[in-house]
Every structure is written in structure tokens, then in C-alpha cells.
PDB file of N, CA and C in Angstrom:
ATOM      1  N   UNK A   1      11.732  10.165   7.049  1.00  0.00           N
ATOM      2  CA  UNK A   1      11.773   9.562   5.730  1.00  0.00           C
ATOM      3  C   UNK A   1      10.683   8.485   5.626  1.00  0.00           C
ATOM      4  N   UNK A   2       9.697   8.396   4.636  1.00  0.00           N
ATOM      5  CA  UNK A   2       8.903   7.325   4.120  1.00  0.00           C
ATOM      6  C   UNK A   2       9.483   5.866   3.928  1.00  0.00           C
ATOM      7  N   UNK A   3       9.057   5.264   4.513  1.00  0.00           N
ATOM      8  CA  UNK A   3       9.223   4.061   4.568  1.00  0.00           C
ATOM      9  C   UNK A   3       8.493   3.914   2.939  1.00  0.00           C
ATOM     10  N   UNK A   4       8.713   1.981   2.529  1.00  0.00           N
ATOM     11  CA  UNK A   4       8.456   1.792   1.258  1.00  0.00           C
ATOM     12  C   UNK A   4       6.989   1.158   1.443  1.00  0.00           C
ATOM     13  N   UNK A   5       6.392   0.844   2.947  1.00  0.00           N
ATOM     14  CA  UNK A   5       4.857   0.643   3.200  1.00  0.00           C
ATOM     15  C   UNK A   5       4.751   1.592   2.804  1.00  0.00           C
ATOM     16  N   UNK A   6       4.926   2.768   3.228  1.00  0.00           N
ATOM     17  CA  UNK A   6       3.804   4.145   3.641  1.00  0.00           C
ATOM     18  C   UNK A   6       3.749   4.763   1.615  1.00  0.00           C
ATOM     19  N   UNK A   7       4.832   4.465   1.282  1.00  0.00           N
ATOM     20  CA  UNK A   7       5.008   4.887  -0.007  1.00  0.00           C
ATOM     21  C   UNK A   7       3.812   4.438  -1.136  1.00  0.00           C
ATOM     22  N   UNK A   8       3.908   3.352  -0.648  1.00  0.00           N
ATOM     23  CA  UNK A   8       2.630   2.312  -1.215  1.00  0.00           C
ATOM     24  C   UNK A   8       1.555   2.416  -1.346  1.00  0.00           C
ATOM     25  N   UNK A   9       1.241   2.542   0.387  1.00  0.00           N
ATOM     26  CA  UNK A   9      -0.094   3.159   1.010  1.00  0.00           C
ATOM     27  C   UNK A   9      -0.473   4.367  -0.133  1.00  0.00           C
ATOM     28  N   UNK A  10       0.388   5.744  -0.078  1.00  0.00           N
ATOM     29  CA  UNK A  10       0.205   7.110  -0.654  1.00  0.00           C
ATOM     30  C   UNK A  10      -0.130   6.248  -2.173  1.00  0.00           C
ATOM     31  N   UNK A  11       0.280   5.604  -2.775  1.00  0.00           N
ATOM     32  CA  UNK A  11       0.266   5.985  -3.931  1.00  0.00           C
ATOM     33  C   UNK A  11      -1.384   4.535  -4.713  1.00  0.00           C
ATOM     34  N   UNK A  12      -1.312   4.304  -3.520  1.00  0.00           N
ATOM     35  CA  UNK A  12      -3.004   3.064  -3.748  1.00  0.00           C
ATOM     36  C   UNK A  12      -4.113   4.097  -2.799  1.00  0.00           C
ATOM     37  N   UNK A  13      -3.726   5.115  -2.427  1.00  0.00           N
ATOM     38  CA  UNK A  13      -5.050   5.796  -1.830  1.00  0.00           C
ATOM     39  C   UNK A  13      -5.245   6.769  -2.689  1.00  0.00           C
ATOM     40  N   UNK A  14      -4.177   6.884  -3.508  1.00  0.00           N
ATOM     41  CA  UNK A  14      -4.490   8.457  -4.562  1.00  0.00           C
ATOM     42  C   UNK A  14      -5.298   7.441  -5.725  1.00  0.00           C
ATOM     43  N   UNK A  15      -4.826   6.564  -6.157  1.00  0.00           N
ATOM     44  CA  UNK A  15      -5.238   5.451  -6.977  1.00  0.00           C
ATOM     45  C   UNK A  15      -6.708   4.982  -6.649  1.00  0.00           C
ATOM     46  N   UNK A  16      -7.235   4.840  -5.479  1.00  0.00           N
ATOM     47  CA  UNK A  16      -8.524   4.663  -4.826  1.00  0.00           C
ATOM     48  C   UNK A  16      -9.661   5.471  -4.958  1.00  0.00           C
ATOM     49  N   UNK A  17      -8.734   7.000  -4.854  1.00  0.00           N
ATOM     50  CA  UNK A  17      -9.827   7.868  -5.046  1.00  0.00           C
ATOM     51  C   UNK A  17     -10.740   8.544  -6.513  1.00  0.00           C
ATOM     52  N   UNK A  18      -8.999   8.212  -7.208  1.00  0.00           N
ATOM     53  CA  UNK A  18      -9.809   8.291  -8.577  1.00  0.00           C
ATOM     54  C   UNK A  18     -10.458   7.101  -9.023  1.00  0.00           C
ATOM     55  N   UNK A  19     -10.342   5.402  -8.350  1.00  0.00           N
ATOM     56  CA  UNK A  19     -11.203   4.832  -8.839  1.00  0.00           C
ATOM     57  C   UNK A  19     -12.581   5.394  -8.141  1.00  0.00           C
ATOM     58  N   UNK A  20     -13.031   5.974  -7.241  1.00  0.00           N
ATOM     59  CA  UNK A  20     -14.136   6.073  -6.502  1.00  0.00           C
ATOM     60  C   UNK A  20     -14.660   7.255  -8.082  1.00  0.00           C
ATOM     61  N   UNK A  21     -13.986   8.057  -8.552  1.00  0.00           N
ATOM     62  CA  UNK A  21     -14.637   8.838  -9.198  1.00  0.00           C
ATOM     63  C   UNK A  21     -14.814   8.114 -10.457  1.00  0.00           C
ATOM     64  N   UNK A  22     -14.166   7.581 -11.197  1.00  0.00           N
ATOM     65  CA  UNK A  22     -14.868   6.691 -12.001  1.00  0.00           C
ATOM     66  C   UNK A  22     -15.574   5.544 -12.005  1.00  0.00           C
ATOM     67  N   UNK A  23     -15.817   5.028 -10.999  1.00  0.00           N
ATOM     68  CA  UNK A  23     -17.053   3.921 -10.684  1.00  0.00           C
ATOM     69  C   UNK A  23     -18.410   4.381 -10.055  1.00  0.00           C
ATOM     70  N   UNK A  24     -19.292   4.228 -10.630  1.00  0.00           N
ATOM     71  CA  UNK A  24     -20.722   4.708  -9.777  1.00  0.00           C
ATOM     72  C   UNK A  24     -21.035   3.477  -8.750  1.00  0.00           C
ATOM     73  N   UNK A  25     -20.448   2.751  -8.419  1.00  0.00           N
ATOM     74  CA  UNK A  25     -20.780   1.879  -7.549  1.00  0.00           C
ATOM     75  C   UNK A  25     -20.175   1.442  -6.385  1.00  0.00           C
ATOM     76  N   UNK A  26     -18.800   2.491  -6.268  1.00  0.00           N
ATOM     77  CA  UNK A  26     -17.884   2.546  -5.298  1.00  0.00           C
ATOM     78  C   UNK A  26     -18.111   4.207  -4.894  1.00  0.00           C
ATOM     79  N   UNK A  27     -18.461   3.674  -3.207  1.00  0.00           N
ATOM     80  CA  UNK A  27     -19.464   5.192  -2.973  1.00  0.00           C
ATOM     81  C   UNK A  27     -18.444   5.770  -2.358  1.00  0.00           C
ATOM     82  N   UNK A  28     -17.059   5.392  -2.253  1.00  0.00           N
ATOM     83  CA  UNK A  28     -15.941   6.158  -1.289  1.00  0.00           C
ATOM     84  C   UNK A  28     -14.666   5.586  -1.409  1.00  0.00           C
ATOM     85  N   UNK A  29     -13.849   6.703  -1.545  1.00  0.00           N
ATOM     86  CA  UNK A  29     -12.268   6.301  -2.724  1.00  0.00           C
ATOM     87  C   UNK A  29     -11.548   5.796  -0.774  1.00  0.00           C
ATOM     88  N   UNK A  30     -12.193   5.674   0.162  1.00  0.00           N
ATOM     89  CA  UNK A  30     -11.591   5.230   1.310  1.00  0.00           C
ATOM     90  C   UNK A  30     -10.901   3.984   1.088  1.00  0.00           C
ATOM     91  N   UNK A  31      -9.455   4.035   1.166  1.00  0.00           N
ATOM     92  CA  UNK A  31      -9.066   2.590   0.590  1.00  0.00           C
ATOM     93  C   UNK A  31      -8.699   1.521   2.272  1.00  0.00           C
ATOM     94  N   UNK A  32      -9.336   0.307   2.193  1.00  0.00           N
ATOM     95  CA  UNK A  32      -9.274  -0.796   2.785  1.00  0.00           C
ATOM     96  C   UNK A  32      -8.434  -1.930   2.890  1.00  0.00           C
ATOM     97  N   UNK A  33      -7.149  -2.038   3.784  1.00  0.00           N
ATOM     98  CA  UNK A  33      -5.929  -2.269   3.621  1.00  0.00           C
ATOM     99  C   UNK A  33      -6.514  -3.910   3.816  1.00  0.00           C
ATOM    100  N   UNK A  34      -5.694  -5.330   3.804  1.00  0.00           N
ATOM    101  CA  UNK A  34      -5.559  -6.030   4.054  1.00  0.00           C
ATOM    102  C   UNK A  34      -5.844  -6.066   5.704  1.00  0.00           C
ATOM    103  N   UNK A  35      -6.190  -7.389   5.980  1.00  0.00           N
ATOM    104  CA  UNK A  35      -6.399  -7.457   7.552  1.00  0.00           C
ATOM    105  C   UNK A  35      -5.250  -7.523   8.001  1.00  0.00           C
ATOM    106  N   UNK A  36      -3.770  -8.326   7.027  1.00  0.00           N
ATOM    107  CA  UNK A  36      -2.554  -8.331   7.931  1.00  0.00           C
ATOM    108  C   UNK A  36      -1.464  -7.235   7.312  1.00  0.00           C
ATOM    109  N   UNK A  37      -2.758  -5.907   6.791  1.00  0.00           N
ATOM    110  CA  UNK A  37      -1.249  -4.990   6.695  1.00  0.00           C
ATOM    111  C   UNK A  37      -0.745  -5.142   4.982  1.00  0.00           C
ATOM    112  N   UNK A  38      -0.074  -4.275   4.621  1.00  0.00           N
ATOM    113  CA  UNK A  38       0.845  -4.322   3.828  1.00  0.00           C
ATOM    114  C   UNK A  38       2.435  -4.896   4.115  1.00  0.00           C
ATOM    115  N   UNK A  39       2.583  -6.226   3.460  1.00  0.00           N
ATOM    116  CA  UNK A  39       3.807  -6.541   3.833  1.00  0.00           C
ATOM    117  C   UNK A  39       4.957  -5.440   3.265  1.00  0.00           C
ATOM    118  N   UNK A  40       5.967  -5.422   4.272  1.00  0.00           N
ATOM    119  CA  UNK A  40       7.176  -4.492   3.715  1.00  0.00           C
ATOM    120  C   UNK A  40       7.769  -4.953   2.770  1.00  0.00           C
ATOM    121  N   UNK A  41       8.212  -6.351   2.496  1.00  0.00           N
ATOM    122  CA  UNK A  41       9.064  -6.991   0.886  1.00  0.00           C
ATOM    123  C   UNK A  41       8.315  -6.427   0.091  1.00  0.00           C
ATOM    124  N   UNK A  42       6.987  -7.153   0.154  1.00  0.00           N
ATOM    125  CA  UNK A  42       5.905  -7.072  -1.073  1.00  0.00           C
ATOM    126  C   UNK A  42       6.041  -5.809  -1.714  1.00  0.00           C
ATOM    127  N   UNK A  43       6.265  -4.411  -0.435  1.00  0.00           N
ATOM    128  CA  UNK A  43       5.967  -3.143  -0.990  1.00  0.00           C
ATOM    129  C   UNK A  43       7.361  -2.785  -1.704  1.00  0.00           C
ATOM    130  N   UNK A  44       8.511  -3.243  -1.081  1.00  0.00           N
ATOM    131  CA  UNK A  44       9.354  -2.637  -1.586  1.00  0.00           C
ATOM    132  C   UNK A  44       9.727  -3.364  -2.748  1.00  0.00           C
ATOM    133  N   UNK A  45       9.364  -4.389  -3.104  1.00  0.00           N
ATOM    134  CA  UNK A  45       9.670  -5.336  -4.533  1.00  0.00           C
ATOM    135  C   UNK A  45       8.616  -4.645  -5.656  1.00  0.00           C
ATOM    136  N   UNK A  46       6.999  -4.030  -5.260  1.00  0.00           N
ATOM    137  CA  UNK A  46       6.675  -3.348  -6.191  1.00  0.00           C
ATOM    138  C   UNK A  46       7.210  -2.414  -6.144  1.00  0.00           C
ATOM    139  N   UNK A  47       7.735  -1.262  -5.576  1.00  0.00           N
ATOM    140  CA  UNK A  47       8.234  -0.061  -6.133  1.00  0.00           C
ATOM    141  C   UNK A  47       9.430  -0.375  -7.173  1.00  0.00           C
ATOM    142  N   UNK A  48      10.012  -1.513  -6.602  1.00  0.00           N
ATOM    143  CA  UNK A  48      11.313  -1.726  -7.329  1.00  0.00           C
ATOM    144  C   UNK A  48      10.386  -2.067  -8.902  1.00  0.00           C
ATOM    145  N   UNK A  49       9.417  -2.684  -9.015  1.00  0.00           N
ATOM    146  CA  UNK A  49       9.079  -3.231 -10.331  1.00  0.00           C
ATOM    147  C   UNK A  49       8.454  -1.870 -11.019  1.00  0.00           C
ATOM    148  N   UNK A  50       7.894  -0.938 -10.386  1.00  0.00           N
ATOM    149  CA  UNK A  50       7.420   0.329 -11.043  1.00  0.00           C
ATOM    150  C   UNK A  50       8.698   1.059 -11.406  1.00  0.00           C
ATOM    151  N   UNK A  51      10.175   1.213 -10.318  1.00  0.00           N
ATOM    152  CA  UNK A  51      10.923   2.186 -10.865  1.00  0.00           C
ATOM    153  C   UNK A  51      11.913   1.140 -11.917  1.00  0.00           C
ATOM    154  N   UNK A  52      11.645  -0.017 -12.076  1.00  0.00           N
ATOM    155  CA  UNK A  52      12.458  -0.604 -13.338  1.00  0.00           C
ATOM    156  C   UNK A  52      11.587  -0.237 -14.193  1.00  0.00           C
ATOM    157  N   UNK A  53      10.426  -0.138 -14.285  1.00  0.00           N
ATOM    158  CA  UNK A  53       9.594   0.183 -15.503  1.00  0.00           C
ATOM    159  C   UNK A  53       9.704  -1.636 -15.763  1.00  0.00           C
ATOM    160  N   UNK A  54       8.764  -2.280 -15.414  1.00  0.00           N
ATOM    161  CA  UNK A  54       8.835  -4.001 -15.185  1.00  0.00           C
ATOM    162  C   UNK A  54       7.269  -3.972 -14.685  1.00  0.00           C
ATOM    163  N   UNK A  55       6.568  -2.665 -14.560  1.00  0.00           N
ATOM    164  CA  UNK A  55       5.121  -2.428 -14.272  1.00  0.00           C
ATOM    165  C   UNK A  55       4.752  -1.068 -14.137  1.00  0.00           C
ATOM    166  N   UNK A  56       3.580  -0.731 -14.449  1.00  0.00           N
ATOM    167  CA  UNK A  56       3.057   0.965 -14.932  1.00  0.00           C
ATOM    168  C   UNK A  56       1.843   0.784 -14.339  1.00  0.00           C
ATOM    169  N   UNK A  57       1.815   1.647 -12.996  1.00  0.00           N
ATOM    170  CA  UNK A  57       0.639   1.814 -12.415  1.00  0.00           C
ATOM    171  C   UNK A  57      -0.053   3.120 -12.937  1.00  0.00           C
ATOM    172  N   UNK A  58      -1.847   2.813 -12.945  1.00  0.00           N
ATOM    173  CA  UNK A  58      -1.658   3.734 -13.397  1.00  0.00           C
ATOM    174  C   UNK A  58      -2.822   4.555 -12.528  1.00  0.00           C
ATOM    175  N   UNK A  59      -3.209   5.658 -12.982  1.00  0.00           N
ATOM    176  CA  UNK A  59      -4.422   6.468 -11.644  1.00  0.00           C
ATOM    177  C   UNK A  59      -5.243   5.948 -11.229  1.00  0.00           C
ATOM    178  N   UNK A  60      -6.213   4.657 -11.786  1.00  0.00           N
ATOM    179  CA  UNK A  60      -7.013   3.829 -10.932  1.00  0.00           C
ATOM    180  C   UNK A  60      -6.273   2.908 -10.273  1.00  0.00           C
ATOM    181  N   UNK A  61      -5.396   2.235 -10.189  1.00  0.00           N
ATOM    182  CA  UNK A  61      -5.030   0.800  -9.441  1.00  0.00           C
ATOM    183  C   UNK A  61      -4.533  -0.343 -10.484  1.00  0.00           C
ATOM    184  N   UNK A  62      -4.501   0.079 -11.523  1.00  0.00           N
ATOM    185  CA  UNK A  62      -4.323  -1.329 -12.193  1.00  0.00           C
ATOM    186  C   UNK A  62      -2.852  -0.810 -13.061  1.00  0.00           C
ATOM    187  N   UNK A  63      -2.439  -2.451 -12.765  1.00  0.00           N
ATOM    188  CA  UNK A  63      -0.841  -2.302 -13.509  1.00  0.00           C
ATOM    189  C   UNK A  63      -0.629  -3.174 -14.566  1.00  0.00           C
ATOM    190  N   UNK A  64      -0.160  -2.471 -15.331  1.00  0.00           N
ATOM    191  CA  UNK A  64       0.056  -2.837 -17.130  1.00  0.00           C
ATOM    192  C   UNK A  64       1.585  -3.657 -16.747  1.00  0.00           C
ATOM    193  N   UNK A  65       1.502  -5.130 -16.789  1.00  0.00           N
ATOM    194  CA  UNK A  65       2.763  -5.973 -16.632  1.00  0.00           C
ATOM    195  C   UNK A  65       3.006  -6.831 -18.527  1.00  0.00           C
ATOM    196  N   UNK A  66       4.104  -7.263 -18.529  1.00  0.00           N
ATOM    197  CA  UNK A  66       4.229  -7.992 -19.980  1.00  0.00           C
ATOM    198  C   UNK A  66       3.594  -8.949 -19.583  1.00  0.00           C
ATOM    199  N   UNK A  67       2.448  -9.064 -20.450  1.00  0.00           N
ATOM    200  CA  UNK A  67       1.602 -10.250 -20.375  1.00  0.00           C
ATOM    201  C   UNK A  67      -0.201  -9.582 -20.336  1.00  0.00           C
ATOM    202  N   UNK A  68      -0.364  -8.472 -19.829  1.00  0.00           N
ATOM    203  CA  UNK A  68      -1.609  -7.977 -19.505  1.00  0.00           C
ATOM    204  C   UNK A  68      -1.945  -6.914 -18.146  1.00  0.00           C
ATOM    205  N   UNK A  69      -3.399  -6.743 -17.624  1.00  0.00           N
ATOM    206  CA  UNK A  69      -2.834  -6.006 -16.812  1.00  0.00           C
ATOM    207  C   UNK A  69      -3.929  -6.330 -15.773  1.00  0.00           C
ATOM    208  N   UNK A  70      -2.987  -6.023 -14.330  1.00  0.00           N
ATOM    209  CA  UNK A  70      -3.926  -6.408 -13.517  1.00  0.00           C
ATOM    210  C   UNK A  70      -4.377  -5.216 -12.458  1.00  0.00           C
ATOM    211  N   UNK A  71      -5.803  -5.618 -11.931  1.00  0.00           N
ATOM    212  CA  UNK A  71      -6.070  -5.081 -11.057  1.00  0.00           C
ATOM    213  C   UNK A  71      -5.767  -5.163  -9.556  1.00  0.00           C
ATOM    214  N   UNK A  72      -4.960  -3.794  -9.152  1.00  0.00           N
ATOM    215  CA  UNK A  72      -4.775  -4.260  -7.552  1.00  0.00           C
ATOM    216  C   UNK A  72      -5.731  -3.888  -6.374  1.00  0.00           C
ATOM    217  N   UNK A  73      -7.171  -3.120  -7.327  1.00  0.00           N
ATOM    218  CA  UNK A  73      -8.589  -2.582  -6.617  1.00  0.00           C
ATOM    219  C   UNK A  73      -9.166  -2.936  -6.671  1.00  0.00           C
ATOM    220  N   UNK A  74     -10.638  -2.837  -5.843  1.00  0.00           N
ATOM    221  CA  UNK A  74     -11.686  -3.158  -6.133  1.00  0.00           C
ATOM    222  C   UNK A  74     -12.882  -3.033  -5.261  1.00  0.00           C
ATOM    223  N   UNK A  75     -13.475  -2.685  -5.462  1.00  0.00           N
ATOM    224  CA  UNK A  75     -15.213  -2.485  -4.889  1.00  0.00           C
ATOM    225  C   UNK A  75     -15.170  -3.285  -3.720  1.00  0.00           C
ATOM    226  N   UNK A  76     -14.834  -2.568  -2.456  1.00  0.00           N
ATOM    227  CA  UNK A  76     -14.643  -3.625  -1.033  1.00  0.00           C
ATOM    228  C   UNK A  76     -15.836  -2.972  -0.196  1.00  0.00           C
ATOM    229  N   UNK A  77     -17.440  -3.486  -0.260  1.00  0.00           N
ATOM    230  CA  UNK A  77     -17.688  -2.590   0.459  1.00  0.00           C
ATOM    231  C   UNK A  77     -18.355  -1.361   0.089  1.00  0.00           C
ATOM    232  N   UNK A  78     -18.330  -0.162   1.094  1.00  0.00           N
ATOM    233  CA  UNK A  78     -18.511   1.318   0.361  1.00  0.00           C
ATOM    234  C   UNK A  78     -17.051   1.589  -0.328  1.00  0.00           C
ATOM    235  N   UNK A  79     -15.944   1.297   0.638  1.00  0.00           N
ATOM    236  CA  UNK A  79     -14.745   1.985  -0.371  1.00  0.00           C
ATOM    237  C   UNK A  79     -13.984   0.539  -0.963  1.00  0.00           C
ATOM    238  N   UNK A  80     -12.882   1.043  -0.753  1.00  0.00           N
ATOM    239  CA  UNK A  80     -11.792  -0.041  -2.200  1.00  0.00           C
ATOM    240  C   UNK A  80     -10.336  -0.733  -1.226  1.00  0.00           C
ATOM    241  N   UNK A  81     -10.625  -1.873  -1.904  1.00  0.00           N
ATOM    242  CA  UNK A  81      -9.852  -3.199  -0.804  1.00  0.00           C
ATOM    243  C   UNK A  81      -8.884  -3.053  -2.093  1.00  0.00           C
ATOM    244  N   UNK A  82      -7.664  -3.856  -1.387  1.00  0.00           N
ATOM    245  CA  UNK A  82      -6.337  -3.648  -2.207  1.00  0.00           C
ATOM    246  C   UNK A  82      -6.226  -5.438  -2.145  1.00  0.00           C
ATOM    247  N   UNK A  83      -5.600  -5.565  -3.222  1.00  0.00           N
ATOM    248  CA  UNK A  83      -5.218  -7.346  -3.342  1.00  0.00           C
ATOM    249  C   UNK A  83      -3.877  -7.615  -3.216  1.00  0.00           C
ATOM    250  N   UNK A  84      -3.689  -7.930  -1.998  1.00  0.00           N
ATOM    251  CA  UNK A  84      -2.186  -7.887  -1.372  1.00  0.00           C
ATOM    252  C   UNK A  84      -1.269  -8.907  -2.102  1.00  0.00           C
ATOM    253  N   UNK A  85      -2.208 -10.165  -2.750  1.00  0.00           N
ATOM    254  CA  UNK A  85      -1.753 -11.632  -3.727  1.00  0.00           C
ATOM    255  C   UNK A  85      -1.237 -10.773  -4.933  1.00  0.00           C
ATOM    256  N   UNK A  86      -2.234  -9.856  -5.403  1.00  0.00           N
ATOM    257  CA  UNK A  86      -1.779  -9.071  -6.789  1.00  0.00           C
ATOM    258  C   UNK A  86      -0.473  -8.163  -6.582  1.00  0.00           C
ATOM    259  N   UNK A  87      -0.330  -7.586  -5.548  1.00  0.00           N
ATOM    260  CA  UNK A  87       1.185  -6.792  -4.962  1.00  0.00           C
ATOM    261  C   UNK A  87       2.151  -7.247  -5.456  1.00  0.00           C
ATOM    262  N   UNK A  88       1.925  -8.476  -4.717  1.00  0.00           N
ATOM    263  CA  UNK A  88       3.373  -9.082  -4.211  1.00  0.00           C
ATOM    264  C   UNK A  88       3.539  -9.923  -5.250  1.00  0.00           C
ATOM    265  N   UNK A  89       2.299 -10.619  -6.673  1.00  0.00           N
ATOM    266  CA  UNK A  89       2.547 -10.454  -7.928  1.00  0.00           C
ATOM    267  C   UNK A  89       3.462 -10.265  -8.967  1.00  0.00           C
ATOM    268  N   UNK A  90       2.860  -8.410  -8.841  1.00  0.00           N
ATOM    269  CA  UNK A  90       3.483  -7.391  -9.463  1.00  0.00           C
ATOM    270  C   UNK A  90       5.203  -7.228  -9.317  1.00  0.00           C
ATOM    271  N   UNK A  91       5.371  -7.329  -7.505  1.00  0.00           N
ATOM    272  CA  UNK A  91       6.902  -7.163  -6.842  1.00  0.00           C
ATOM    273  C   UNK A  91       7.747  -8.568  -7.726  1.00  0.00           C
ATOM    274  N   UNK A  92       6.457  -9.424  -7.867  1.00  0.00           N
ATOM    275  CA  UNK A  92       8.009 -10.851  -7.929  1.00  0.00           C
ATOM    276  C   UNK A  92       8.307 -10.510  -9.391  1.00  0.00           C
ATOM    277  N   UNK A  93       8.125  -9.477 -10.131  1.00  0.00           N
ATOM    278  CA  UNK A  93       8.884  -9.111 -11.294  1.00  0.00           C
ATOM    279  C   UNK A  93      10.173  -8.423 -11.571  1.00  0.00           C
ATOM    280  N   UNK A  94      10.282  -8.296 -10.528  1.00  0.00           N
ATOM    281  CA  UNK A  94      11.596  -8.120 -10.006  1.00  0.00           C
ATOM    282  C   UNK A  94      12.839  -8.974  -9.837  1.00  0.00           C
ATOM    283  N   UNK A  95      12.464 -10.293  -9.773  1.00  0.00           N
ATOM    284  CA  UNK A  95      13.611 -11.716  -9.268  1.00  0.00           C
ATOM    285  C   UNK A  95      13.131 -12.505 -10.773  1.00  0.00           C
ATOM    286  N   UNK A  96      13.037 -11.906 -11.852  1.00  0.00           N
ATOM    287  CA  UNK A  96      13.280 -12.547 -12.836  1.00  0.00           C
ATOM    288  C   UNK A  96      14.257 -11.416 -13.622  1.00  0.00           C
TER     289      UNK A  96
END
């Protein structure tokens, strides 16, 4: 069974690759984790905020929250770094 890291992981590397195809300046949808990892809360507080519908990720990386929307990608490099601050963000929409 998938853990709620690995869940994460799958669903910011599918997210990575289509940003690689819509950016000409990101030469590889290879996504570039944090140096300390994906925390496990963080991950499992965003899924919880995607399956409340409390955030809408969408095929590039960026999540539509009440208020605006943020990016959790970005041009790291040749491929795409994830913003672990923006995650865990997204997750604390959950404890309101």
C-alpha cells in the first residue's frame, strides 16, 4: 500500500512533467525533491486538503486555494524543485 509520501511524490512528478512540456526553459520534467525529503504530515495534510476540495491541484503544480493560487514548482535547475514551505501551506488548510 502507498504511503501518503509516495502518493505525493506520484502526483508532483506527473505535475512536473507536464510543467517541463509547457515551459521552454525547463529542459526536464525530472522533479527535485527537497534536501530533507518530503515530510509525512505535510503530505498527508495536503492530500487531506485536495480530497476536502480546500485545494485543486492542477496538471502543472499549482493549487487554486480561497484566496489565489499557488505555485508548488519551479524551474530548479534542468528539472523542477518542489516548495516544501508551499506544501505544508496548502496541508495547514486543513486545521481551519
Amino acid at each position: 500500500m502507498r504511503n501518503d509520501v509516495d502518493r505525493v511524490r506520484e502526483l508532483l512528478e506527473k505535475a512536473a512533467a507536464e510543467l517541463a512540456t509547457r515551459r521552454e526553459d525547463v529542459l526536464s520534467g525530472t522533479l527535485i525533491l527537497p534536501d530533507r525529503g518530503l515530510d509525512a504530515d505535510d503530505c498527508a495534510a495536503f492530500l487531506l486538503a485536495i480530497d476536502e476540495r480546500r485545494a485543486v491541484l492542477d496538471a502543472a503544480g499549482f493549487v487554486t486555494v480561497p484566496g489565489g493560487r499557488i505555485a508548488l514548482l519551479s524551474k530548479s535547475g534542468i528539472g523542477v524543485g518542489v516548495n516544501a514551505a508551499r506544501l505544508a501551506q496548502v496541508g495547514s488548510l486543513t486545521a481551519s
